[in-house]
Every structure is written in structure tokens, then in C-alpha cells.
N, C-alpha and C. Protein backbone atom coordinates (compact mmCIF):
# COMPACT_ATOMS: atom_id res chain seq x y z
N UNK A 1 43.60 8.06 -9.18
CA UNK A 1 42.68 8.99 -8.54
C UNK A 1 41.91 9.78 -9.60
N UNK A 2 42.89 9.99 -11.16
CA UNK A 2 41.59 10.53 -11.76
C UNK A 2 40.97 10.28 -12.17
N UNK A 3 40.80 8.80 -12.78
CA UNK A 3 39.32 8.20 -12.86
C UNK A 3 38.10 7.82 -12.05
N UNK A 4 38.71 7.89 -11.21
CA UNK A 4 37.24 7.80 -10.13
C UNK A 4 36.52 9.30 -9.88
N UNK A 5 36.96 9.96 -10.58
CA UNK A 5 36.34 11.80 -10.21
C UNK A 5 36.33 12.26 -11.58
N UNK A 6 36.35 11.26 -12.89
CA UNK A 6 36.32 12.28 -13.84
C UNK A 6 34.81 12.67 -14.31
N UNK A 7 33.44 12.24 -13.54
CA UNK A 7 32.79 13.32 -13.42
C UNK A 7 32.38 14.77 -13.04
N UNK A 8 33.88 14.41 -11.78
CA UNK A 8 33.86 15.89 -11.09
C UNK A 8 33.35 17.25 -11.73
N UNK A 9 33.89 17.32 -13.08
CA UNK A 9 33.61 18.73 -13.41
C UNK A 9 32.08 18.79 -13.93
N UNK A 10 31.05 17.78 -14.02
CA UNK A 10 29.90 17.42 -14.48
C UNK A 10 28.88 18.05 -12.82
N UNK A 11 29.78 17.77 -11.70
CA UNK A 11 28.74 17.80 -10.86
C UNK A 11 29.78 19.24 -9.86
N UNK A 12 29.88 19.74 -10.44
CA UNK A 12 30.60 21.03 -9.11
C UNK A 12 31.79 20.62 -8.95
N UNK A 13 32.61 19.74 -9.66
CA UNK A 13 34.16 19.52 -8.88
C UNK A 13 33.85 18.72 -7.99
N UNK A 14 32.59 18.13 -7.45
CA UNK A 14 32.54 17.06 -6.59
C UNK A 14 32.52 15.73 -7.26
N UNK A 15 32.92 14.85 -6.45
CA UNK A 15 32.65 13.07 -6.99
C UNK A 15 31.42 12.86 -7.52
N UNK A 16 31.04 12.30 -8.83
CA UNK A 16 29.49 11.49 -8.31
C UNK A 16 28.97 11.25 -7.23
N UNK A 17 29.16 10.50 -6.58
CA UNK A 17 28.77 9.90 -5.33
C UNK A 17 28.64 11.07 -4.68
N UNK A 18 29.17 11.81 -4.24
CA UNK A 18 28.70 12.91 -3.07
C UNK A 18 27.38 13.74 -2.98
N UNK A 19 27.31 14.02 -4.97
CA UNK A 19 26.25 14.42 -5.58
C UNK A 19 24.91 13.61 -5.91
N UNK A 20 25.40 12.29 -5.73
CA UNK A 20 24.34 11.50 -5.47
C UNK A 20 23.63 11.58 -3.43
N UNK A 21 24.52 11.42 -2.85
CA UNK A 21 24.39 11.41 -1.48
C UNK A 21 23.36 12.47 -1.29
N UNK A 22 24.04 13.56 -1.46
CA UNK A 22 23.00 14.98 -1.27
C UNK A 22 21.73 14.83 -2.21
N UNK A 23 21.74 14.53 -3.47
CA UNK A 23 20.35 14.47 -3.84
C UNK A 23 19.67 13.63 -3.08
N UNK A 24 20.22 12.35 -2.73
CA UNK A 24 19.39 11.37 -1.79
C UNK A 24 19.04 11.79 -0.28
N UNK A 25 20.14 12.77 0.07
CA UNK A 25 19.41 13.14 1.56
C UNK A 25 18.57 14.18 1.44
N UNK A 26 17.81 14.80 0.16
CA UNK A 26 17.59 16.26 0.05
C UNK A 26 16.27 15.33 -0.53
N UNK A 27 16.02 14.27 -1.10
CA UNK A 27 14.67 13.71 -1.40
C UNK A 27 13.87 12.89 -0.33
N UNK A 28 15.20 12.57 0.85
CA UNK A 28 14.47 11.63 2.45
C UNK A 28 14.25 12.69 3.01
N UNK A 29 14.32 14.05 2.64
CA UNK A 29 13.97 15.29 3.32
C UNK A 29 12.26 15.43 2.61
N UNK A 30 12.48 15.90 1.37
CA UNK A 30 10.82 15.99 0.80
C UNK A 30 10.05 14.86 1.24
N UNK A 31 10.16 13.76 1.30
CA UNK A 31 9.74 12.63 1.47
C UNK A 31 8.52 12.47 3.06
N UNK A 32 9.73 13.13 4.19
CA UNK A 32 9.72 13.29 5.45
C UNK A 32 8.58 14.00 5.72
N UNK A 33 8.53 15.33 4.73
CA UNK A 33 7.72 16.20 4.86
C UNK A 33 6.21 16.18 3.91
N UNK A 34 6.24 15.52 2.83
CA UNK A 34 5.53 15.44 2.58
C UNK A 34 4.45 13.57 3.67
N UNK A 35 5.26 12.95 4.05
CA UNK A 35 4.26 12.43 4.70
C UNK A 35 3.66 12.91 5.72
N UNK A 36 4.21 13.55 6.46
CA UNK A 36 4.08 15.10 7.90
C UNK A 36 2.66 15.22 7.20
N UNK A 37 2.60 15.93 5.73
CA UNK A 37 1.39 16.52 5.61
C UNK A 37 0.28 15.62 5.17
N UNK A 38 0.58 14.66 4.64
CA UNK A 38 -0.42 13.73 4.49
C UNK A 38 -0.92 13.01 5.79
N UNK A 39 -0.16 12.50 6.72
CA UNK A 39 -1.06 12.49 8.17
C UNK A 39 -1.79 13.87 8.79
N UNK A 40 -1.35 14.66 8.42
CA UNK A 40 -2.21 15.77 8.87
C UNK A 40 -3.59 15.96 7.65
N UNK A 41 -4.10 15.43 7.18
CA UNK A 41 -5.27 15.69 6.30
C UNK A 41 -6.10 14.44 7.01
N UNK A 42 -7.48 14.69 6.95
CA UNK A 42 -8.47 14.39 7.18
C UNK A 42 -8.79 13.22 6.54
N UNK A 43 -9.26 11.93 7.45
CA UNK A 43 -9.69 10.34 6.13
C UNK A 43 -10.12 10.69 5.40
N UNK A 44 -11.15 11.35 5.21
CA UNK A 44 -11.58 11.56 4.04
C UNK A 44 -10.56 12.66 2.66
N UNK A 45 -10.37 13.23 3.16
CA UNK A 45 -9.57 13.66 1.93
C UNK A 45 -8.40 12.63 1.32
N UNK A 46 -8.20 11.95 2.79
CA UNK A 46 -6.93 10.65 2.02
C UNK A 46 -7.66 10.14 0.96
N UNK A 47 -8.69 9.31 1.56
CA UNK A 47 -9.73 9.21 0.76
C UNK A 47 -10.01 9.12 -0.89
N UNK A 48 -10.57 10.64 -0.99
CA UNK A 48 -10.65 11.01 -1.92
C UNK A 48 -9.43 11.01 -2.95
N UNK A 49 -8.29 11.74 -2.18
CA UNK A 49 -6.98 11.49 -3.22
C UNK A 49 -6.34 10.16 -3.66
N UNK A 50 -7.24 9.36 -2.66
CA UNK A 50 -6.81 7.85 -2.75
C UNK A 50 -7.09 7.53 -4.81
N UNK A 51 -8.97 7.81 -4.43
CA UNK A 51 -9.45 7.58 -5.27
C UNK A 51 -8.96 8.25 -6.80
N UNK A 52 -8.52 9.88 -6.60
CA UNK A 52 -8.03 10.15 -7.89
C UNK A 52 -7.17 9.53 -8.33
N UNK A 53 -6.18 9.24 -7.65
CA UNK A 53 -4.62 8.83 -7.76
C UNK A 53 -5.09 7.48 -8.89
N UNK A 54 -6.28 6.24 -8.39
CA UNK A 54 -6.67 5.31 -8.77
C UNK A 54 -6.92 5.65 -10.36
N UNK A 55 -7.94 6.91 -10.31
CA UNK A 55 -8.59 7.19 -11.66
C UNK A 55 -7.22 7.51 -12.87
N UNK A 56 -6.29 8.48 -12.56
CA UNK A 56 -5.57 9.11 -13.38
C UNK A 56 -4.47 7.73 -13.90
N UNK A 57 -4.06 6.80 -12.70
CA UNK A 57 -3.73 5.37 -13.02
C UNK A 57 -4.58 4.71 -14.34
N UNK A 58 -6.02 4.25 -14.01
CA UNK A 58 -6.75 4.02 -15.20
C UNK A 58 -6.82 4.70 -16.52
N UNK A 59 -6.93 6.07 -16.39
CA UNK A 59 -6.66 6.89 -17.50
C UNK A 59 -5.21 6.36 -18.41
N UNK A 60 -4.17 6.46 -17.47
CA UNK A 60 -2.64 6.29 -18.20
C UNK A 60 -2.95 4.83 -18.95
N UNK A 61 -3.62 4.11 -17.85
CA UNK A 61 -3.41 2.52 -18.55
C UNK A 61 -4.53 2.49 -19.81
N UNK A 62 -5.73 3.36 -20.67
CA UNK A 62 -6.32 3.46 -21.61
C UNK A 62 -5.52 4.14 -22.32
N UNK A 63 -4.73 5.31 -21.69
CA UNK A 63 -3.80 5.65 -23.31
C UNK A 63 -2.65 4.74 -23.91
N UNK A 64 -2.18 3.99 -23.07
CA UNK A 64 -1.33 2.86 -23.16
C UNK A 64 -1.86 1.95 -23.88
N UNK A 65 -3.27 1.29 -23.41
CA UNK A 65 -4.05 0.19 -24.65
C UNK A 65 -4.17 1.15 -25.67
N UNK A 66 -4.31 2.36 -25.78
CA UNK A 66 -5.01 2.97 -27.12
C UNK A 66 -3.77 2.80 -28.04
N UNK A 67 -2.65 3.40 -27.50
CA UNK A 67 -1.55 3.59 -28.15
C UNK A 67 -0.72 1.96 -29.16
N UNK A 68 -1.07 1.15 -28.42
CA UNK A 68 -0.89 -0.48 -28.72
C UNK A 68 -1.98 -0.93 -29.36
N UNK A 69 -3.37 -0.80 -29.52
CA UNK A 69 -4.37 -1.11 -29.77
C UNK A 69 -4.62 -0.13 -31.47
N UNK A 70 -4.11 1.04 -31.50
CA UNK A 70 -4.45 1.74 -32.33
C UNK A 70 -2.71 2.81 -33.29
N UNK A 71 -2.04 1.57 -32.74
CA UNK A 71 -0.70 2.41 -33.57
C UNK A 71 -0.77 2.55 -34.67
N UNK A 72 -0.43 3.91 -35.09
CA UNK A 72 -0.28 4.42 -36.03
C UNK A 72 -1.57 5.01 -37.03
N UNK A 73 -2.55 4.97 -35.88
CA UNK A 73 -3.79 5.89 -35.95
C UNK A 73 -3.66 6.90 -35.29
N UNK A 74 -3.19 8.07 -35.69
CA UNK A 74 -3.18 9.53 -34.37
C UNK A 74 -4.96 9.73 -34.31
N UNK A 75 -5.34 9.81 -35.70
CA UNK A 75 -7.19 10.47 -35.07
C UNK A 75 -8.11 9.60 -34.12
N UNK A 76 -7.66 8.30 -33.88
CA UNK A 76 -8.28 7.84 -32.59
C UNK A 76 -7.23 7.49 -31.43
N UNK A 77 -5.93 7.69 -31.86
CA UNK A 77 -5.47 7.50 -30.31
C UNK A 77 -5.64 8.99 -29.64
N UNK A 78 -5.61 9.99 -30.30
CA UNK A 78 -5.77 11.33 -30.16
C UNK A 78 -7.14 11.35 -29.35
N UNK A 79 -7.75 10.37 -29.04
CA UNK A 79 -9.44 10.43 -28.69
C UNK A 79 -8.89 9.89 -26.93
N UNK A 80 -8.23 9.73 -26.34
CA UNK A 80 -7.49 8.63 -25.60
C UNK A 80 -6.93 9.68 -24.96
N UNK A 81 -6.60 10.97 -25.08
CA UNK A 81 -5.34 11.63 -24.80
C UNK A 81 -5.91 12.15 -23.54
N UNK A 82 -5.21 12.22 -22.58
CA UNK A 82 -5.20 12.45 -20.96
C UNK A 82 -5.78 14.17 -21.06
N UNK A 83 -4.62 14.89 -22.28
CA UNK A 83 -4.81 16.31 -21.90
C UNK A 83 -6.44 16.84 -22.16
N UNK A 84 -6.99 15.86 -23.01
CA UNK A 84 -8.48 16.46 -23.33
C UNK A 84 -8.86 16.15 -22.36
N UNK A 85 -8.96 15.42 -21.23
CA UNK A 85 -9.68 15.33 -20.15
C UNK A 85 -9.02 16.43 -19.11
N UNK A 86 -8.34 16.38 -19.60
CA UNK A 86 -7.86 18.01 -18.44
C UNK A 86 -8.80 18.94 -18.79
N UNK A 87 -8.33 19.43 -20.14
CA UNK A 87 -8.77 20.74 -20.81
C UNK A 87 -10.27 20.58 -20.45
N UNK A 88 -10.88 19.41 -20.49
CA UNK A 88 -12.81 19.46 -20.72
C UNK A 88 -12.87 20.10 -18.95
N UNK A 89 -11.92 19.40 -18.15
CA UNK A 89 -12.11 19.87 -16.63
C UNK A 89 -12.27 21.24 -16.49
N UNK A 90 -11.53 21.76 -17.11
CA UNK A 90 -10.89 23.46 -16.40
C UNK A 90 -11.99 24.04 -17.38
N UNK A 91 -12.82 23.55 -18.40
CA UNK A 91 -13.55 23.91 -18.92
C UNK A 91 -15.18 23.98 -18.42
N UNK A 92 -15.04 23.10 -17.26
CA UNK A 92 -16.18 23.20 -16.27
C UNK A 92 -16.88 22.25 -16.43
N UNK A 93 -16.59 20.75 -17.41
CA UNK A 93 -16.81 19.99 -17.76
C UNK A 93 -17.06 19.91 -19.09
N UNK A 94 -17.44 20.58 -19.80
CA UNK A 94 -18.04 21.06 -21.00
C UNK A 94 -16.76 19.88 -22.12
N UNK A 95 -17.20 19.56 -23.00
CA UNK A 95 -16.68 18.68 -23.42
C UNK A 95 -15.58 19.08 -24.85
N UNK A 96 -14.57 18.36 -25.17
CA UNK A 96 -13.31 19.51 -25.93
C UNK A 96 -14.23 20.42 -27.30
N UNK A 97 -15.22 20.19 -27.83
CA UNK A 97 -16.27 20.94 -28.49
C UNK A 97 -16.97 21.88 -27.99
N UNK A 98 -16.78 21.79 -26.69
CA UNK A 98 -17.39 23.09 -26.40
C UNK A 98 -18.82 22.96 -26.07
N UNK A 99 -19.65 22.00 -26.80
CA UNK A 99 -20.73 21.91 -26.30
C UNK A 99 -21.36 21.67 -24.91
N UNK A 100 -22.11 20.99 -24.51
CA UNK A 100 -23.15 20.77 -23.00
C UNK A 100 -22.43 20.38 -22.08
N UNK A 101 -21.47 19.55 -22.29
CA UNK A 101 -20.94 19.18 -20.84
C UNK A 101 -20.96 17.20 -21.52
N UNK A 102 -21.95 16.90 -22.10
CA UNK A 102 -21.66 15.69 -22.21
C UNK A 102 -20.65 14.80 -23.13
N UNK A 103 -20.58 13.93 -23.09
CA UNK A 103 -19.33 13.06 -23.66
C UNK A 103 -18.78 13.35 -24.86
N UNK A 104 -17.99 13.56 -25.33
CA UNK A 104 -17.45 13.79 -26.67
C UNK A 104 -17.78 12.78 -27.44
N UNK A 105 -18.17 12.98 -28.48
CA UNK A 105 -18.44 12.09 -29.55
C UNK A 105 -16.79 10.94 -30.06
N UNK A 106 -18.06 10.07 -30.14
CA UNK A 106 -16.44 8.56 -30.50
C UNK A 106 -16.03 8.52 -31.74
């Protein structure tokens, strides 16, 4: 009996398994609810999030070629990096220089 529980003290004195159970019924819970709210949004916004979901996919899969394509170059895989396209966003587009808004230089 005490090998089958000698995670116990890892998870509350409970078995693995129990602690697995509850995380699994506590994620078919988020799960539940988050589709609730996604039928409640409008086609078009599915839509649209369809489409980001697509873009930020493409993004991951260029830092992935960059990273394979350009190992052990940081100053151009660094050109590749997801967060500069954040940062240029919240920046109002304006590009990681700061300048006009248009493309960062290659």
C-alpha cells in the first residue's frame, strides 16, 4: 500500500490519481464554460478570432523557420521575435524604432 501513494505527500496526502481526477474534472468544467461563451458571440466575431488564432499560428511557425533557418544568429532571429510584434501593436502600430508606423527595416 505504500507504494502506490508515495506521491501522497507531493499532492495533499492524496493519491496521484485523485489529484489527477480533480484537475481533470475542474478543466471539463473551464472547458464547458468557456464553449457556453463562445456560442454566445456573434459569427462574426467567431470569425474574426478565427482569423487571429490563424495569424499568431503563422507568426509561431516563422519564428520556428527563423530559429532553424538562422541558428545561432540572435541579430536576425531576433528580427522574427513574436514580442516585437506585440510591442509595435500596443505602440499603435508604430514600428519597434519608433518611427511612422511602417515596417521595420530587414
Amino acid at each position: 500500500m505504500q507504494s502506490r501513494h508515495r506521491l501522497a505527500p507531493y499532492f495533499n496526502g492524496l493519491p496521484a490519481a485523485a489529484e489527477l481526477e480533480r484537475c481533470r474534472k475542474a478543466l471539463q468544467g473551464a472547458d464547458a464554460s468557456q464553449e457556453a461563451a463562445l456560442t454566445a458571440l456573434t459569427a462574426d466575431t467567431r470569425r474574426v478570432y478565427a482569423v487571429k488564432g490563424r495569424i499568431v499560428d503563422l507568426i509561431e511557425e516563422c519564428n520556428a523557420v527563423a530559429r532553424n533557418a538562422f541558428d545561432g544568429n540572435a541579430a536576425i532571429i531576433g528580427q522574427f521575435n513574436k514580442d516585437l510584434l506585440l510591442r509595435g501593436r500596443r505602440k499603435g502600430g508604430a514600428n519597434p524604432d519608433g518611427e511612422d508606423g511602417g515596417p521595420a527595416p530587414v
